[in-house]
C-alpha atoms as a PDB file:
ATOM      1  CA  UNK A   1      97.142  83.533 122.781  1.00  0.00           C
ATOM      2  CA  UNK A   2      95.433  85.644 125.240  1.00  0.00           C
ATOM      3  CA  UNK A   3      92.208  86.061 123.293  1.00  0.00           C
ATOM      4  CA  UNK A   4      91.860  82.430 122.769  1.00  0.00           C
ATOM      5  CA  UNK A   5      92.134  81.712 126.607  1.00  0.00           C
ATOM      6  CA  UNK A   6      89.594  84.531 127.360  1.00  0.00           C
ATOM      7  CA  UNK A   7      87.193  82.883 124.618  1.00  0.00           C
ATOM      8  CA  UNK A   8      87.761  79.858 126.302  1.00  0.00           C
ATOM      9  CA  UNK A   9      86.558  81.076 129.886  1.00  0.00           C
ATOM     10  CA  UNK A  10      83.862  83.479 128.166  1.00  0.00           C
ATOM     11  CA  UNK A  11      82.417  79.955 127.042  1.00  0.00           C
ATOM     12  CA  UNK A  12      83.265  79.426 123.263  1.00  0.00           C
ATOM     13  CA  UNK A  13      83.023  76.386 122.714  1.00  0.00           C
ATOM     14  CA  UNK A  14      85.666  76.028 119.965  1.00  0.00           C
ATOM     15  CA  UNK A  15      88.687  78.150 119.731  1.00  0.00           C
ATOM     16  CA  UNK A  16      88.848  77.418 116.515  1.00  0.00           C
ATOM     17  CA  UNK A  17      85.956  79.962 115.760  1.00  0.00           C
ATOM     18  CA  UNK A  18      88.522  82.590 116.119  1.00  0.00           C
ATOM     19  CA  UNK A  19      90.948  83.170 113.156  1.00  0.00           C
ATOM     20  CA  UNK A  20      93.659  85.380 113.223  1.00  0.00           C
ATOM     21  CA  UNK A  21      95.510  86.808 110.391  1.00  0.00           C
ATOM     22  CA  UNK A  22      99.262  88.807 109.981  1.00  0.00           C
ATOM     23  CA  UNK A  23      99.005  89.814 106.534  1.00  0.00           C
ATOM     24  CA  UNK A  24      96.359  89.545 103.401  1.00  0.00           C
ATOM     25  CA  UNK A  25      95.662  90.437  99.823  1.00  0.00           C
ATOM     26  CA  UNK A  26      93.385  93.961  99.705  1.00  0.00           C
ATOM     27  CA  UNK A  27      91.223  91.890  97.163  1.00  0.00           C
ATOM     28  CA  UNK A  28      90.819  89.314  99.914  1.00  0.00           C
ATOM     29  CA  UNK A  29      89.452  91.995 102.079  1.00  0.00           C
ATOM     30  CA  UNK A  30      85.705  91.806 102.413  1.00  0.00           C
ATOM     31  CA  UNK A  31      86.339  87.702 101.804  1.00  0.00           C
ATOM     32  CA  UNK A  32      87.814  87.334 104.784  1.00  0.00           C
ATOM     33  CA  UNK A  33      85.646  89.759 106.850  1.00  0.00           C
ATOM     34  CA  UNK A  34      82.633  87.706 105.391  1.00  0.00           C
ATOM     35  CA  UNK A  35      84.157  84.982 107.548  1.00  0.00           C
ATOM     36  CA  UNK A  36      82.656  86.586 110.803  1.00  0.00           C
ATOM     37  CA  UNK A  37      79.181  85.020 112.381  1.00  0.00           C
ATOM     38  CA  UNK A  38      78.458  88.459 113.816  1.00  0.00           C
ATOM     39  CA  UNK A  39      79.947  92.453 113.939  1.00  0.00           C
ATOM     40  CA  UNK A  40      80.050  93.313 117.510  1.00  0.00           C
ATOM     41  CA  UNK A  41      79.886  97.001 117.155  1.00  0.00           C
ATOM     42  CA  UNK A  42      81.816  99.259 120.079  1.00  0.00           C
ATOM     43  CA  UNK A  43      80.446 101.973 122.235  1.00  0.00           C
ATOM     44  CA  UNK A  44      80.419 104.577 122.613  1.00  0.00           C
ATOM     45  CA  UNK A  45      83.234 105.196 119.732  1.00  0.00           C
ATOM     46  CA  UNK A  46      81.649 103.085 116.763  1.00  0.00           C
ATOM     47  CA  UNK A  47      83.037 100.950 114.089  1.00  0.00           C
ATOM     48  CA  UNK A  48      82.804 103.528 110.798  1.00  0.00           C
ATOM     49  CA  UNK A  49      84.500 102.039 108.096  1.00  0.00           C
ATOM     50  CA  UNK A  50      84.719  98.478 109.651  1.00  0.00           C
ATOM     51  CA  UNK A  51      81.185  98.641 109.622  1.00  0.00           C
ATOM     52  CA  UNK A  52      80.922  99.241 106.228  1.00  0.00           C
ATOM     53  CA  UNK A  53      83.311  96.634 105.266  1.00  0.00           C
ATOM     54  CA  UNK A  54      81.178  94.068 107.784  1.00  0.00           C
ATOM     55  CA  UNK A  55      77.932  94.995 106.183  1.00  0.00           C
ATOM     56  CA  UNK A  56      78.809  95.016 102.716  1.00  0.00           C
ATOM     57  CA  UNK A  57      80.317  91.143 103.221  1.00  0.00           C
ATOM     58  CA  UNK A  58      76.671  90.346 104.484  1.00  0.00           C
ATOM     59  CA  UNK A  59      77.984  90.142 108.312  1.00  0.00           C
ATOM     60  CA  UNK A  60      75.078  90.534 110.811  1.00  0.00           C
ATOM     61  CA  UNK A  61      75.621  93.981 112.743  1.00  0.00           C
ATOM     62  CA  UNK A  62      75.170  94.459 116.528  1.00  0.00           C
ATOM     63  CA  UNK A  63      75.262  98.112 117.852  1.00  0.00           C
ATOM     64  CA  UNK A  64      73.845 100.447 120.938  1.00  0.00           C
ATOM     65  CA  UNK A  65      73.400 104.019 119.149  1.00  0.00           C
ATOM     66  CA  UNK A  66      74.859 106.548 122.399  1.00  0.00           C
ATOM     67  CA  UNK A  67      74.386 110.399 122.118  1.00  0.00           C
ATOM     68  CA  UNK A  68      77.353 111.279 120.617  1.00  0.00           C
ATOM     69  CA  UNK A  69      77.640 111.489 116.694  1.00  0.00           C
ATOM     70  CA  UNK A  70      80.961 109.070 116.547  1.00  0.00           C
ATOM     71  CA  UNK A  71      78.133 105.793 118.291  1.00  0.00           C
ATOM     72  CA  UNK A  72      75.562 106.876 116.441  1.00  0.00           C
ATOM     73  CA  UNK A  73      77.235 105.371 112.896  1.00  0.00           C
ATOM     74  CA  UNK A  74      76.426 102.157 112.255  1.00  0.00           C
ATOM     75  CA  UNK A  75      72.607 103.054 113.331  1.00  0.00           C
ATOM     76  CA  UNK A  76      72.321 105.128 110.563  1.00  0.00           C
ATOM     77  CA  UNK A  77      74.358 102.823 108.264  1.00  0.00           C
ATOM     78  CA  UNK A  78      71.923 100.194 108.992  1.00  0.00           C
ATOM     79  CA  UNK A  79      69.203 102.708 109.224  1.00  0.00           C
ATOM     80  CA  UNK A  80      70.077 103.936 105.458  1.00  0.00           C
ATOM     81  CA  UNK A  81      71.318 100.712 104.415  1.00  0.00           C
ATOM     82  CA  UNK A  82      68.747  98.118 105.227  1.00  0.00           C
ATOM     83  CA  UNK A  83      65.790 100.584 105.859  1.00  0.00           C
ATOM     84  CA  UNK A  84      65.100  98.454 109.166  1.00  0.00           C
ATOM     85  CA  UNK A  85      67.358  97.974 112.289  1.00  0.00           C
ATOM     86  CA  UNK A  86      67.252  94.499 113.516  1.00  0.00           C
ATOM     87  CA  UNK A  87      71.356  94.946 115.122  1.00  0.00           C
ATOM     88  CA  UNK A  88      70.259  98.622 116.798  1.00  0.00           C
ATOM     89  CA  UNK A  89      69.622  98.049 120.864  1.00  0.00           C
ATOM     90  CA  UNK A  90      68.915 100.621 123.013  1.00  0.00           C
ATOM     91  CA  UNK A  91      70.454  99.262 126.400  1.00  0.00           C
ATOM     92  CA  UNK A  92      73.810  97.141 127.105  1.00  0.00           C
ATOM     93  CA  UNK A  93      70.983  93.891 127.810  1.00  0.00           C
ATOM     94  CA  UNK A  94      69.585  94.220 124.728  1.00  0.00           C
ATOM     95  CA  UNK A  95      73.230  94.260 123.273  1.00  0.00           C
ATOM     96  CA  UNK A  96      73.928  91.620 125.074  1.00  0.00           C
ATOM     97  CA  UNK A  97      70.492  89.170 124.528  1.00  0.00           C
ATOM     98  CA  UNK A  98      70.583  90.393 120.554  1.00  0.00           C
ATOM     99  CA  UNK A  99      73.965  89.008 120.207  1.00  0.00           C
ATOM    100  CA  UNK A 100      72.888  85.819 121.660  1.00  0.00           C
ATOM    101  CA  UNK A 101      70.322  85.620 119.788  1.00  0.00           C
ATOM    102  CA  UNK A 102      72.157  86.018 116.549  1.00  0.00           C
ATOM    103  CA  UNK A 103      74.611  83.236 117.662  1.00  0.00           C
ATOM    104  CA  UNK A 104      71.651  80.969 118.165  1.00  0.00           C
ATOM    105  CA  UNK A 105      72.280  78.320 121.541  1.00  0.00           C
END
């Protein structure tokens, strides 16, 4: 798969840190989502509901809060949610070097 040959040259170490799935049970939902190490948030269009669904299955959130209403989300869901904000950046380096730091070495 392409995404497991662009993990590979992004330096994953193990493809098999990427699961993929066709089809699941909705009760399975947040289970499977709970999988993830980390939520890589988007910019400037953010996550929403995915969000939601990442933070409620305990899944460390990354994001970089833009102007616009639509990437300003899952700052104020971890804003509201968590009453501190240790996945909001404020530059694509801090994105970047908070993700890493998540992840660990």
């Amino acid at each position: 798969m392409n995404l497991r040959l662009e993990a590979k040259a992004a330096g994953v170490v193990s493809d098999s840190r990427l699961l993929f799935y066709d089809l699941f049970p909705l009760e399975s939902h947040l289970q499977i989502k709970g999988l993830a190490d980390l939520f890589l948030d988007t910019a400037p269009f953010n996550a929403h509901s995915t969000a939601v669904d990442a933070l409620w299955a305990k899944v460390p959130l990354v994001t970089l809060p833009l102007d616009t209403m639509a990437s300003r989300v899952a700052y104020s869901l971890l804003d509201a949610t968590f009453d501190e904000a240790d996945g909001v950046v404020q530059s694509m380096k801090g994105y970047e070097d908070t993700a890493a730091a998540f992840m660990g070495p």
